[in-house]
PDB file of N, CA and C in Angstrom:
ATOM      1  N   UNK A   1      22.819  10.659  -3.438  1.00  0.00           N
ATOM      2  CA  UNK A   1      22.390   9.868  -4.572  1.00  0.00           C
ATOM      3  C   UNK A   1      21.001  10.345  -4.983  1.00  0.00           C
ATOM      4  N   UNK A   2      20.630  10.498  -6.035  1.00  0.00           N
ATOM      5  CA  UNK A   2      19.833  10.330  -6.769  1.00  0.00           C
ATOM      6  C   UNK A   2      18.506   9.836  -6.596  1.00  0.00           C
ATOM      7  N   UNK A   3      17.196  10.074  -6.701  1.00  0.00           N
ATOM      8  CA  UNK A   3      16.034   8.705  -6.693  1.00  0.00           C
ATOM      9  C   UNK A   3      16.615   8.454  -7.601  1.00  0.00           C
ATOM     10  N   UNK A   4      16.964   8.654  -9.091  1.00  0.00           N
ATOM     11  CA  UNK A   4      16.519   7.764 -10.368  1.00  0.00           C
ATOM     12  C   UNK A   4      18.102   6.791 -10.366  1.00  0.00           C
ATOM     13  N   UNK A   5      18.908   7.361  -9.582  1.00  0.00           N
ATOM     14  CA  UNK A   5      20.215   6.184  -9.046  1.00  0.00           C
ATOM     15  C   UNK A   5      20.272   4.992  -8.598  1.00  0.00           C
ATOM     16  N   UNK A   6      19.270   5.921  -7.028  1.00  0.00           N
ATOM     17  CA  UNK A   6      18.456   4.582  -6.256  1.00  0.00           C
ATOM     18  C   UNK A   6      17.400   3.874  -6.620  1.00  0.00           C
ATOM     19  N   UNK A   7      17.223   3.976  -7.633  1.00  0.00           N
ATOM     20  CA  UNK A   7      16.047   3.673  -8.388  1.00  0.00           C
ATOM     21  C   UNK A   7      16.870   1.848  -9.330  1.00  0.00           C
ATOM     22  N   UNK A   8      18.123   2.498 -10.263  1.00  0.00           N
ATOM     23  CA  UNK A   8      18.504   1.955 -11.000  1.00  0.00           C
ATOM     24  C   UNK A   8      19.200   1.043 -10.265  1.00  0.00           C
ATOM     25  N   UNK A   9      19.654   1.566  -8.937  1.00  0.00           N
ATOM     26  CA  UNK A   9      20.833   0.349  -8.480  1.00  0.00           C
ATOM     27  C   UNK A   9      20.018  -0.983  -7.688  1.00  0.00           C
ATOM     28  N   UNK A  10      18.220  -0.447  -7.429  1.00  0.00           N
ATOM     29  CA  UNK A  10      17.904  -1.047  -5.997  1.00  0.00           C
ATOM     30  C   UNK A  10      17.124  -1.875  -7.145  1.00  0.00           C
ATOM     31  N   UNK A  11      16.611  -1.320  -8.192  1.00  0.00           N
ATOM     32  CA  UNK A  11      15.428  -2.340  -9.282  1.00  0.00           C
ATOM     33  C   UNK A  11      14.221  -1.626  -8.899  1.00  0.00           C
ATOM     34  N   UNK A  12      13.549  -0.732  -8.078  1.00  0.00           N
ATOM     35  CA  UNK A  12      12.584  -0.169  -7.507  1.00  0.00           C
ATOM     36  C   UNK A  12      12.196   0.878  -7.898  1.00  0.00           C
ATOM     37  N   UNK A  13      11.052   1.028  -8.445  1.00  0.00           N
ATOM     38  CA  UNK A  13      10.576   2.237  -9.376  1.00  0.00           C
ATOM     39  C   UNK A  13       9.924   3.249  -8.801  1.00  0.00           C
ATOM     40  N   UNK A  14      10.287   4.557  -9.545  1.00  0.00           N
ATOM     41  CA  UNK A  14      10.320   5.923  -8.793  1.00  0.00           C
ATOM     42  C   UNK A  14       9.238   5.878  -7.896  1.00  0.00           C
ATOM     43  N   UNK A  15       7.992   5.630  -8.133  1.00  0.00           N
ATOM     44  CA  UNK A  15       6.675   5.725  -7.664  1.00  0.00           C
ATOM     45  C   UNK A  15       6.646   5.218  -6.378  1.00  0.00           C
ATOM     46  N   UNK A  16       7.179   4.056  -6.117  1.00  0.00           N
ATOM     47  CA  UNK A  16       7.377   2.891  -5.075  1.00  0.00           C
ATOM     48  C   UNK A  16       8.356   3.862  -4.378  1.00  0.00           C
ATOM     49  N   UNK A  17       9.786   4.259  -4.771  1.00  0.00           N
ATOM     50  CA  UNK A  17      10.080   4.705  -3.645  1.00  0.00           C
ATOM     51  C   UNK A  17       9.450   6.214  -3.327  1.00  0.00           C
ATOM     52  N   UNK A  18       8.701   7.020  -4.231  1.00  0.00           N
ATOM     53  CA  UNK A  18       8.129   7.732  -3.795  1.00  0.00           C
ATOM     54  C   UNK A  18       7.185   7.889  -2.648  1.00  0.00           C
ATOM     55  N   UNK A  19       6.601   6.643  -2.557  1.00  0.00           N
ATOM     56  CA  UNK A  19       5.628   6.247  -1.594  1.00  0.00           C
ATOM     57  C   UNK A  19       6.692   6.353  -0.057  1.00  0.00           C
ATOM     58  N   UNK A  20       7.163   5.300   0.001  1.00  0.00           N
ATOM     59  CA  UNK A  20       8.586   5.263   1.012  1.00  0.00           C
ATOM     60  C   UNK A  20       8.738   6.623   1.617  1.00  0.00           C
ATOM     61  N   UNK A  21       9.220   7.744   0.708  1.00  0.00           N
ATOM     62  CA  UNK A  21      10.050   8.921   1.101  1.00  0.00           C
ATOM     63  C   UNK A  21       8.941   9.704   1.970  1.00  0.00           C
ATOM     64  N   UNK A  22       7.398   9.649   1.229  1.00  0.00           N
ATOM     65  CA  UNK A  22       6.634  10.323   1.893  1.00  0.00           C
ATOM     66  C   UNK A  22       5.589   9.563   2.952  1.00  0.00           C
ATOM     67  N   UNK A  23       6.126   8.692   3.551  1.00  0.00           N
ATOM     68  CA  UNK A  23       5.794   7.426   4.735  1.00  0.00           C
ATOM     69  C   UNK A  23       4.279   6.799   4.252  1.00  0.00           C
ATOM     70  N   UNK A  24       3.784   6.929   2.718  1.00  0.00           N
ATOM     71  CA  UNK A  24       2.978   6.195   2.516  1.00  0.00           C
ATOM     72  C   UNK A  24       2.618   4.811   1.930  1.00  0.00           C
ATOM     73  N   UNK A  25       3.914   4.483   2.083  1.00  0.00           N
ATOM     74  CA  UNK A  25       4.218   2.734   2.547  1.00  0.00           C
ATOM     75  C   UNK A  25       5.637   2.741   3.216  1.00  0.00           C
ATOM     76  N   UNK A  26       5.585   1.135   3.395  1.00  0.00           N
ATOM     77  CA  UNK A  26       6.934   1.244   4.293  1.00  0.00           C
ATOM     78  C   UNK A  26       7.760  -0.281   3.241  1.00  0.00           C
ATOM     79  N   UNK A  27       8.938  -0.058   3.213  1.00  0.00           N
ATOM     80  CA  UNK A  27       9.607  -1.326   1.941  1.00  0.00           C
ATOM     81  C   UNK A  27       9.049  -2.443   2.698  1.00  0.00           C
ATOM     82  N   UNK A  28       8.994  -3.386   2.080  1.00  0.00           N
ATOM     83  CA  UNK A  28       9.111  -4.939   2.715  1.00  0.00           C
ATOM     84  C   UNK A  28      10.478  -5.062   2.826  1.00  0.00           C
ATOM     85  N   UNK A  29      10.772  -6.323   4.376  1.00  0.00           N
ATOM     86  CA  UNK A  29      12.270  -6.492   4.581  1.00  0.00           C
ATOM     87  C   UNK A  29      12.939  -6.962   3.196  1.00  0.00           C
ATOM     88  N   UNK A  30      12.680  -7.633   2.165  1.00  0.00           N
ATOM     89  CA  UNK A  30      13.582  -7.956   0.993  1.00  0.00           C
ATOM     90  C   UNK A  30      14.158  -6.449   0.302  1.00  0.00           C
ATOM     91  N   UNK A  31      12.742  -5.411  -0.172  1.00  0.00           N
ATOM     92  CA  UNK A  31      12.787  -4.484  -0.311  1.00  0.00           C
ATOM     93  C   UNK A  31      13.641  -3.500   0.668  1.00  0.00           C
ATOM     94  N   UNK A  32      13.758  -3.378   1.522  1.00  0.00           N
ATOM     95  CA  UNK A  32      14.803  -2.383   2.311  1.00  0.00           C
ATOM     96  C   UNK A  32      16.149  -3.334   2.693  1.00  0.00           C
ATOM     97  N   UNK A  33      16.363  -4.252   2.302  1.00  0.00           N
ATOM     98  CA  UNK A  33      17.847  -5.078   1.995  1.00  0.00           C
ATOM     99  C   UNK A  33      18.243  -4.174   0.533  1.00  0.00           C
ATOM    100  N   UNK A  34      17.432  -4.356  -0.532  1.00  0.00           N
ATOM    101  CA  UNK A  34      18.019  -4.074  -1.835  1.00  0.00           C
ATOM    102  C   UNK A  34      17.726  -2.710  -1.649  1.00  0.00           C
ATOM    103  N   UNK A  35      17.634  -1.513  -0.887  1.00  0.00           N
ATOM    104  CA  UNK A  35      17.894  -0.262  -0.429  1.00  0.00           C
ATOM    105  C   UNK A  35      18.817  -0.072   0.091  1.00  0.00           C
ATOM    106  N   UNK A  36      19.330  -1.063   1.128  1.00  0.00           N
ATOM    107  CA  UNK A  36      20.854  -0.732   1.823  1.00  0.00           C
ATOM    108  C   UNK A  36      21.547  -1.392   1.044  1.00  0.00           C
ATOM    109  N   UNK A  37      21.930  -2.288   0.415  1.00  0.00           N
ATOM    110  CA  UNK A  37      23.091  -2.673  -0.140  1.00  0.00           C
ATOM    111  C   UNK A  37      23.299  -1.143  -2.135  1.00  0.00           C
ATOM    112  N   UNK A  38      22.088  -1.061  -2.414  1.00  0.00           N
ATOM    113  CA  UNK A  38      22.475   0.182  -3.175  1.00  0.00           C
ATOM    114  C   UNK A  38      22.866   1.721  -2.311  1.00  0.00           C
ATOM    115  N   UNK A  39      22.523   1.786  -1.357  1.00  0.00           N
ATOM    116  CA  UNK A  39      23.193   2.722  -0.589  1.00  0.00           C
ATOM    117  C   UNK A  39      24.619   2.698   0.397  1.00  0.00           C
ATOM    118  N   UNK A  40      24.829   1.416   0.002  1.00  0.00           N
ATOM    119  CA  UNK A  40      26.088   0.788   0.855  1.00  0.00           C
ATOM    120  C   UNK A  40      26.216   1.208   2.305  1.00  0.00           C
ATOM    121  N   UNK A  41      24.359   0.720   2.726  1.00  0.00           N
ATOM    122  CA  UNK A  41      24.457   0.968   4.197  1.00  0.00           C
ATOM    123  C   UNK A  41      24.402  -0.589   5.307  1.00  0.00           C
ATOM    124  N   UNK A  42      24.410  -0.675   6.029  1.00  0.00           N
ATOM    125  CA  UNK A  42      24.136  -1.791   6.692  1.00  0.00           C
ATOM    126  C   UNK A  42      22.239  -1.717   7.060  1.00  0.00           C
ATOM    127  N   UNK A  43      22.397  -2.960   6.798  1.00  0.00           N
ATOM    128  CA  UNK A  43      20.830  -2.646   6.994  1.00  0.00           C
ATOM    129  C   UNK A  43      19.879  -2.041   8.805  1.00  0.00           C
ATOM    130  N   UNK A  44      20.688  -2.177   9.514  1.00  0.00           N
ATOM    131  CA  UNK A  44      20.571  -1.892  10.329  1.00  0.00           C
ATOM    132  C   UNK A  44      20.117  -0.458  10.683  1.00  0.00           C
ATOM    133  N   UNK A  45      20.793   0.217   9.610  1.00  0.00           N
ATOM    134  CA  UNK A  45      20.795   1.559   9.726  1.00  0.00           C
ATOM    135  C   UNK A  45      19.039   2.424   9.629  1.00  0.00           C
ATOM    136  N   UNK A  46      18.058   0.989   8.846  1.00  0.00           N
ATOM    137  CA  UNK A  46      17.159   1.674   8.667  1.00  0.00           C
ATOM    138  C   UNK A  46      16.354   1.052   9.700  1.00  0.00           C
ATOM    139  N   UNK A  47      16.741   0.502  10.949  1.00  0.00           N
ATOM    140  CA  UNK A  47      15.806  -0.082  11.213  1.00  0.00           C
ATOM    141  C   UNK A  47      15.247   0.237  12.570  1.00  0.00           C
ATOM    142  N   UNK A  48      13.461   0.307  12.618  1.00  0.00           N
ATOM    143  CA  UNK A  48      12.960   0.676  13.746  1.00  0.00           C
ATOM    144  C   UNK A  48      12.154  -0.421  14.181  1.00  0.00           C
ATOM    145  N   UNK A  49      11.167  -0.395  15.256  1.00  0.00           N
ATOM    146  CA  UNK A  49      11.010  -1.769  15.888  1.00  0.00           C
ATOM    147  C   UNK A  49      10.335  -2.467  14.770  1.00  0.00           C
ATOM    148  N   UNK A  50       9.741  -2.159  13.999  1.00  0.00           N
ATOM    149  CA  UNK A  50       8.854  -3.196  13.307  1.00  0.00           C
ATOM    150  C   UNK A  50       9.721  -4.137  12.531  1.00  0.00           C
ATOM    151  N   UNK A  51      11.011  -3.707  12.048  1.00  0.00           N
ATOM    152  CA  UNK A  51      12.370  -4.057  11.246  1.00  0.00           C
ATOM    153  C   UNK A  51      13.230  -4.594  11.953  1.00  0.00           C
ATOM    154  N   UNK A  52      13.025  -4.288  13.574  1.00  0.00           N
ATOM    155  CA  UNK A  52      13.914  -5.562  14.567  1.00  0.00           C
ATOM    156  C   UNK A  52      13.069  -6.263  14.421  1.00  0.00           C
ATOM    157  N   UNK A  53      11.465  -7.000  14.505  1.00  0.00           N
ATOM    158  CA  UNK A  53      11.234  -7.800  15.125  1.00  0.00           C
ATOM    159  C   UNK A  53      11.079  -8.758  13.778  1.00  0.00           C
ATOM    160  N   UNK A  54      10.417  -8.171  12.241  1.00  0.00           N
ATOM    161  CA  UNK A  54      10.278  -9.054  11.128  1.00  0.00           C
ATOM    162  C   UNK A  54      11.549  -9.300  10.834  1.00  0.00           C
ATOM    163  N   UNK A  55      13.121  -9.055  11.227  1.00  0.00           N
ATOM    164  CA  UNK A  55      14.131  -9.812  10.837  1.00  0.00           C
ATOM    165  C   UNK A  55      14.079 -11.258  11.632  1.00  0.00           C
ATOM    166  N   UNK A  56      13.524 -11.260  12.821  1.00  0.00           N
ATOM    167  CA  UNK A  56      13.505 -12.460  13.542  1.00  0.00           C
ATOM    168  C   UNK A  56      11.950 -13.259  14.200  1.00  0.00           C
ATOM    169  N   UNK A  57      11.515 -12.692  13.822  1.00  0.00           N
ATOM    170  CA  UNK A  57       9.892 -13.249  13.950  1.00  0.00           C
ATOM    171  C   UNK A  57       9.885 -14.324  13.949  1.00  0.00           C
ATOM    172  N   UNK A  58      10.758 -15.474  13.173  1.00  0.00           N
ATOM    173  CA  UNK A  58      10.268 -16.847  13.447  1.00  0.00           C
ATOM    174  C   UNK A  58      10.637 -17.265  14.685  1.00  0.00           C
ATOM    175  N   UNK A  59      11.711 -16.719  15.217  1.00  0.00           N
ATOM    176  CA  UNK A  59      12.120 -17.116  16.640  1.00  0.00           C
ATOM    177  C   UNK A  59      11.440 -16.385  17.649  1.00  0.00           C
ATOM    178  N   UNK A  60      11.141 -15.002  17.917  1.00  0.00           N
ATOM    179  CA  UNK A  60       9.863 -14.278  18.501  1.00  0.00           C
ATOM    180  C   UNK A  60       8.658 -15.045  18.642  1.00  0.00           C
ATOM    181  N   UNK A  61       8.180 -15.790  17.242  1.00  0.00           N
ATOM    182  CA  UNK A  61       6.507 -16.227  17.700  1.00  0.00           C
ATOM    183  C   UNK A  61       6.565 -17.705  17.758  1.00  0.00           C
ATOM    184  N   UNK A  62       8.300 -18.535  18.266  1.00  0.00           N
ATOM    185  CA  UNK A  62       8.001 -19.564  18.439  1.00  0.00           C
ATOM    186  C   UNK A  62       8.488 -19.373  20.012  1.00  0.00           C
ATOM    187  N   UNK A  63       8.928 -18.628  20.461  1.00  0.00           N
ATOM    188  CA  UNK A  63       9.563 -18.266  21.534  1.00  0.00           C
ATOM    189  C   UNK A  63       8.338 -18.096  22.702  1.00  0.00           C
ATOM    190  N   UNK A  64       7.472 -17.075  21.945  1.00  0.00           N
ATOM    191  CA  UNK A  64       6.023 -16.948  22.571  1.00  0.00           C
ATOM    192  C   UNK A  64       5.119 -17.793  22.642  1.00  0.00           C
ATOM    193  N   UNK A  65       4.591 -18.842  21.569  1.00  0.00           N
ATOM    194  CA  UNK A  65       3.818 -19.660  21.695  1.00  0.00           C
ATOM    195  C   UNK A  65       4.445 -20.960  22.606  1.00  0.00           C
ATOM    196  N   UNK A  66       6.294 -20.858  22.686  1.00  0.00           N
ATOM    197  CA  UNK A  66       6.369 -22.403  23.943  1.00  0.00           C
ATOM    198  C   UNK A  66       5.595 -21.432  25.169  1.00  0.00           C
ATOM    199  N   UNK A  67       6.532 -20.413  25.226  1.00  0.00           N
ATOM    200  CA  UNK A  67       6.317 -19.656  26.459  1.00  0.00           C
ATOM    201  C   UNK A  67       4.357 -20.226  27.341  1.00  0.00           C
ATOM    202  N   UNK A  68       3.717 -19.884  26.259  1.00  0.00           N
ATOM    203  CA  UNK A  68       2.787 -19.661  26.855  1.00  0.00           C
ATOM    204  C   UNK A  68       1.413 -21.129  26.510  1.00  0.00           C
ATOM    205  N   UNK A  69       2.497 -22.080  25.426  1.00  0.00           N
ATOM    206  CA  UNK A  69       2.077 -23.513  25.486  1.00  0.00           C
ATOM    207  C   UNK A  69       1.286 -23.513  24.495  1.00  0.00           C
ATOM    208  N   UNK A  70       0.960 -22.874  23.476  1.00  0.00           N
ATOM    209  CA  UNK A  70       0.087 -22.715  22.618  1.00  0.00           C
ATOM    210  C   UNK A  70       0.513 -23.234  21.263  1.00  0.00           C
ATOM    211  N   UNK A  71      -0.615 -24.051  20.519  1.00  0.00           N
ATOM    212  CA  UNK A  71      -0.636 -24.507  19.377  1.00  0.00           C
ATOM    213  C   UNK A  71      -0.483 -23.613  18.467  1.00  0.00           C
ATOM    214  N   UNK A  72      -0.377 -24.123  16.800  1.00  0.00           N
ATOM    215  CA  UNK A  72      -0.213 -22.773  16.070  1.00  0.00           C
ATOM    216  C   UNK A  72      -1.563 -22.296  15.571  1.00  0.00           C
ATOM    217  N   UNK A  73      -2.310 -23.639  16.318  1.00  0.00           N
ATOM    218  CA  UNK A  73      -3.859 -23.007  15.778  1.00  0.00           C
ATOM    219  C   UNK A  73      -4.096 -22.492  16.827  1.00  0.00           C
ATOM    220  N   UNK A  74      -4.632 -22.476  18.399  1.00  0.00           N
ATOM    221  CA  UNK A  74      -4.806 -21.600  19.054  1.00  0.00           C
ATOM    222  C   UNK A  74      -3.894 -20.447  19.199  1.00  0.00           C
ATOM    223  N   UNK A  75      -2.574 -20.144  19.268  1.00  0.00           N
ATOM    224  CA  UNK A  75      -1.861 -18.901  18.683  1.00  0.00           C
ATOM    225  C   UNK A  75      -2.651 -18.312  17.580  1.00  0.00           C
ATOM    226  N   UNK A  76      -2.742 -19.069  16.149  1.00  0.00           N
ATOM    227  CA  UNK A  76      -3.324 -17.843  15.734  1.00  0.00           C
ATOM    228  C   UNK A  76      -4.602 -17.453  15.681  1.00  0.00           C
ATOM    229  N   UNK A  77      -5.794 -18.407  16.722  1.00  0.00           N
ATOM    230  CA  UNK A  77      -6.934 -17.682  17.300  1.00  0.00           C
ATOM    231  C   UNK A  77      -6.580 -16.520  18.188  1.00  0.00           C
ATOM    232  N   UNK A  78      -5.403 -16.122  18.792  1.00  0.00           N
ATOM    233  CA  UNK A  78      -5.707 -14.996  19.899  1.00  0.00           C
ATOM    234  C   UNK A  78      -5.014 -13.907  19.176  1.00  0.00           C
ATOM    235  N   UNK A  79      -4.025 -14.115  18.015  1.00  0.00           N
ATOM    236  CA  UNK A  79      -3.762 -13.600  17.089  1.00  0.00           C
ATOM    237  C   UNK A  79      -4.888 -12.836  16.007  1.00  0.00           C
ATOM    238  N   UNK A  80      -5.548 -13.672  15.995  1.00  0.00           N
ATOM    239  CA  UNK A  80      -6.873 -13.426  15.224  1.00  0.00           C
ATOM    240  C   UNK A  80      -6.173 -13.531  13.286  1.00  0.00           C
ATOM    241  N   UNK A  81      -5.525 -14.411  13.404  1.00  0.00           N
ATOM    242  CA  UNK A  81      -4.932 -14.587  12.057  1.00  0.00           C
ATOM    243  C   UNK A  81      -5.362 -16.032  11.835  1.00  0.00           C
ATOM    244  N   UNK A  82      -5.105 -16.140  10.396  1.00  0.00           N
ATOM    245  CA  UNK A  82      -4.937 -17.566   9.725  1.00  0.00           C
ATOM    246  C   UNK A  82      -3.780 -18.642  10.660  1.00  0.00           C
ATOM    247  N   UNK A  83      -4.504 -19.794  10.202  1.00  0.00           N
ATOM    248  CA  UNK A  83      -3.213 -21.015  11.024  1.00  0.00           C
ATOM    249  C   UNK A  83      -1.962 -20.792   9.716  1.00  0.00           C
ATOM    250  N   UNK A  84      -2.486 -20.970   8.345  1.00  0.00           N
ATOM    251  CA  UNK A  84      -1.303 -21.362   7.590  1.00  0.00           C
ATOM    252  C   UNK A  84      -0.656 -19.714   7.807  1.00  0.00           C
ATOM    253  N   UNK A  85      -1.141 -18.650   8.142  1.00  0.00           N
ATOM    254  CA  UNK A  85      -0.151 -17.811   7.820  1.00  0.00           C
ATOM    255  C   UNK A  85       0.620 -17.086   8.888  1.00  0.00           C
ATOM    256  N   UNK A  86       0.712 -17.861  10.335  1.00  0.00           N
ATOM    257  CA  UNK A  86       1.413 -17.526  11.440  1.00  0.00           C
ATOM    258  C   UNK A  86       2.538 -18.720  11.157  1.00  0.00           C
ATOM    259  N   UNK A  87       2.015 -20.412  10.427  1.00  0.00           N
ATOM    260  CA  UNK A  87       3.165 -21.137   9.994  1.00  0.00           C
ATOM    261  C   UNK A  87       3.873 -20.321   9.371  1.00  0.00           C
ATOM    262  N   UNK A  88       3.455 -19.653   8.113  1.00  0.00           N
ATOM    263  CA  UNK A  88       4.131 -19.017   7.079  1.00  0.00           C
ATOM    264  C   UNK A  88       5.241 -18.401   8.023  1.00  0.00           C
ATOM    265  N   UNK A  89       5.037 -17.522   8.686  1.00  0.00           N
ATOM    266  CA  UNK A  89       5.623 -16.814   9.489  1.00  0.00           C
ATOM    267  C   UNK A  89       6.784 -17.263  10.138  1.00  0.00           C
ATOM    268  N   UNK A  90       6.515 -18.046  10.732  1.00  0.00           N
ATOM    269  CA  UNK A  90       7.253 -18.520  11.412  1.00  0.00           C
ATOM    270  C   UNK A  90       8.369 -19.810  10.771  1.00  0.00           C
ATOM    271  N   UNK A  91       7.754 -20.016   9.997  1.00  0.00           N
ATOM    272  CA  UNK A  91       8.907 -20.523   8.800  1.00  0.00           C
ATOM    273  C   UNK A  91       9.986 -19.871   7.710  1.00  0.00           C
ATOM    274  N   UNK A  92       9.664 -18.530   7.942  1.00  0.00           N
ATOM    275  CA  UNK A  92      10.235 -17.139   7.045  1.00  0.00           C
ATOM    276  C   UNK A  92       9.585 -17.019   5.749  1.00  0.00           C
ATOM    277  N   UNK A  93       8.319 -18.052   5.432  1.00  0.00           N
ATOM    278  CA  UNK A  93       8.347 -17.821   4.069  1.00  0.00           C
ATOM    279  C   UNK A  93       7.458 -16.864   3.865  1.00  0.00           C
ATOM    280  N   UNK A  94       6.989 -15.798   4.749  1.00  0.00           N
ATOM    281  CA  UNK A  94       6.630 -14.134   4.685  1.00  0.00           C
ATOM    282  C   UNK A  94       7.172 -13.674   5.420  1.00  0.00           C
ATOM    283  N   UNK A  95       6.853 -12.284   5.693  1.00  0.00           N
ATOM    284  CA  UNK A  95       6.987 -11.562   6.758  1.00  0.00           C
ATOM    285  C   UNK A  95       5.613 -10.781   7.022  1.00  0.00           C
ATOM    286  N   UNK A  96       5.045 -10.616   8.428  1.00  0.00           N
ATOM    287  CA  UNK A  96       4.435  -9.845   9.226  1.00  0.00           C
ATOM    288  C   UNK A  96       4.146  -8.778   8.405  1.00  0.00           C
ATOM    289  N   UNK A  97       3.038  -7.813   8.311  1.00  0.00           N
ATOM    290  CA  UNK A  97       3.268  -6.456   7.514  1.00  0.00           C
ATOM    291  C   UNK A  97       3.057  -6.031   8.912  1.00  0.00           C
ATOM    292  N   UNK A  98       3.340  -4.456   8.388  1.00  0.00           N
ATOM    293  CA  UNK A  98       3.341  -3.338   9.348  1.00  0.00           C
ATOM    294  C   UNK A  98       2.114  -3.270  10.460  1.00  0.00           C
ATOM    295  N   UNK A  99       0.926  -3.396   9.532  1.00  0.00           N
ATOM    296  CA  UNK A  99      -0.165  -2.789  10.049  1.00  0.00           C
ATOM    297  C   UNK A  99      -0.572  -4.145  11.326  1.00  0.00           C
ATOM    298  N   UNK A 100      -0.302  -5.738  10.737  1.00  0.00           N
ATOM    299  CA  UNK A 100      -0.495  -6.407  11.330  1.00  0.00           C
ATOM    300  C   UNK A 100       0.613  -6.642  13.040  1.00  0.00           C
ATOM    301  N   UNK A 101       1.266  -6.397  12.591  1.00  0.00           N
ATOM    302  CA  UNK A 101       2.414  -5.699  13.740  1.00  0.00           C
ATOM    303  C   UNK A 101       2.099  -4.916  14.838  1.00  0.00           C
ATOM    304  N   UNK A 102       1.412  -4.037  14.212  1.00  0.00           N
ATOM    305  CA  UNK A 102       1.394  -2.854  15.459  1.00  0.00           C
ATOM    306  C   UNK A 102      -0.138  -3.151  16.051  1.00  0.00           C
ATOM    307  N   UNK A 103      -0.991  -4.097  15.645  1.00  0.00           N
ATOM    308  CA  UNK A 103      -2.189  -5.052  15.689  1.00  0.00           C
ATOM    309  C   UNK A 103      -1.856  -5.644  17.108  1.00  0.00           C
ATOM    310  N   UNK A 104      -0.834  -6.626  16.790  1.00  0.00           N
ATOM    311  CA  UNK A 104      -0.367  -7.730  17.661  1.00  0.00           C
ATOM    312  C   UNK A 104       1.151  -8.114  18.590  1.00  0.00           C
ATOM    313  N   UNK A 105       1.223  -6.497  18.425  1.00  0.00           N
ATOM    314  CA  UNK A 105       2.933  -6.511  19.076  1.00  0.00           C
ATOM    315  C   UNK A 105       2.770  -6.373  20.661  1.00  0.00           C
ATOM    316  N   UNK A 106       1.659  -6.124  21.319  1.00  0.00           N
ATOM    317  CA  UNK A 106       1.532  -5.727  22.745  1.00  0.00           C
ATOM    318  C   UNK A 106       0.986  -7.347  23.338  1.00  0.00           C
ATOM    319  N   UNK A 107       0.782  -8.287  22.408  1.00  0.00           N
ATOM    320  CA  UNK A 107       0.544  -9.577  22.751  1.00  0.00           C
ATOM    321  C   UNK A 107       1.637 -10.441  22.576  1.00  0.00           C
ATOM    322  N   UNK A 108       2.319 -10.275  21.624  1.00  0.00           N
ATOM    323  CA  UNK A 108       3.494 -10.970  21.287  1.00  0.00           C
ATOM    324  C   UNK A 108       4.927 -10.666  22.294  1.00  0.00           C
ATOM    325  N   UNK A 109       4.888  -9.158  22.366  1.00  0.00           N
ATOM    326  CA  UNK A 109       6.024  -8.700  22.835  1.00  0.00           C
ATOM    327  C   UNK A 109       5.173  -8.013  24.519  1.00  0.00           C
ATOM    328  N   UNK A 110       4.530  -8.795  25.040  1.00  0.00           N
ATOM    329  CA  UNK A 110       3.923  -7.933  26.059  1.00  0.00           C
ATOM    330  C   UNK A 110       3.937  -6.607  26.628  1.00  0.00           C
ATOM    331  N   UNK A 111       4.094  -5.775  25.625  1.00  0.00           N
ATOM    332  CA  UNK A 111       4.012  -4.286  25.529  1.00  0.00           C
ATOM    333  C   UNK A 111       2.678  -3.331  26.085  1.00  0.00           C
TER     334      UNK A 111
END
């Protein structure tokens, strides 16, 4: 296929996925859904750890904070994030970006 195919089928303009192709951004999970369903792939197909863990993050950082007894305000002091935006999180109404991920994945995921 095409960029200007994948372009037309996904709604995502050349530039944007230009960025993508040459790893100088990475889609957001909504954004790499409307990549696999115009490529008629499973989404799975694109996915590396940062894309396992923002499909399920709300259950990951509620999983971690019983684990270890923590509020969502002290969670997101050791986080070093906002309170409303580890709720956010954990309610799905964002997702995690990349950079903040690879920040806080050796605390979350004891890596």
């Amino acid at each position: 296929m095409s960029q200007e195919e994948l372009c037309s089928k996904s709604g995502i303009r050349r530039g944007t996925l230009d960025t993508f192709e040459f790893n100088e951004a990475y889609p957001s999970p909504i954004t790499l859904i409307r990549i696999a369903k115009a490529l008629n792939e499973p989404i799975e197909y694109f996915f590396d750890n940062y894309y396992k863990f923002v499909f399920i993050q709300s259950e990951i950082l509620k999983k971690w904070r019983n684990k270890n007894k923590l509020s969502i305000r002290s969670a997101a002091k050791v986080l070093d994030i906002n309170e409303k935006t580890l709720w956010q999180w954990e309610n799905n109404i964002c997702y995690m970006n990349r950079v903040t991920y690879e920040k806080v994945k050796h605390i979350i995921l004891n890596e």
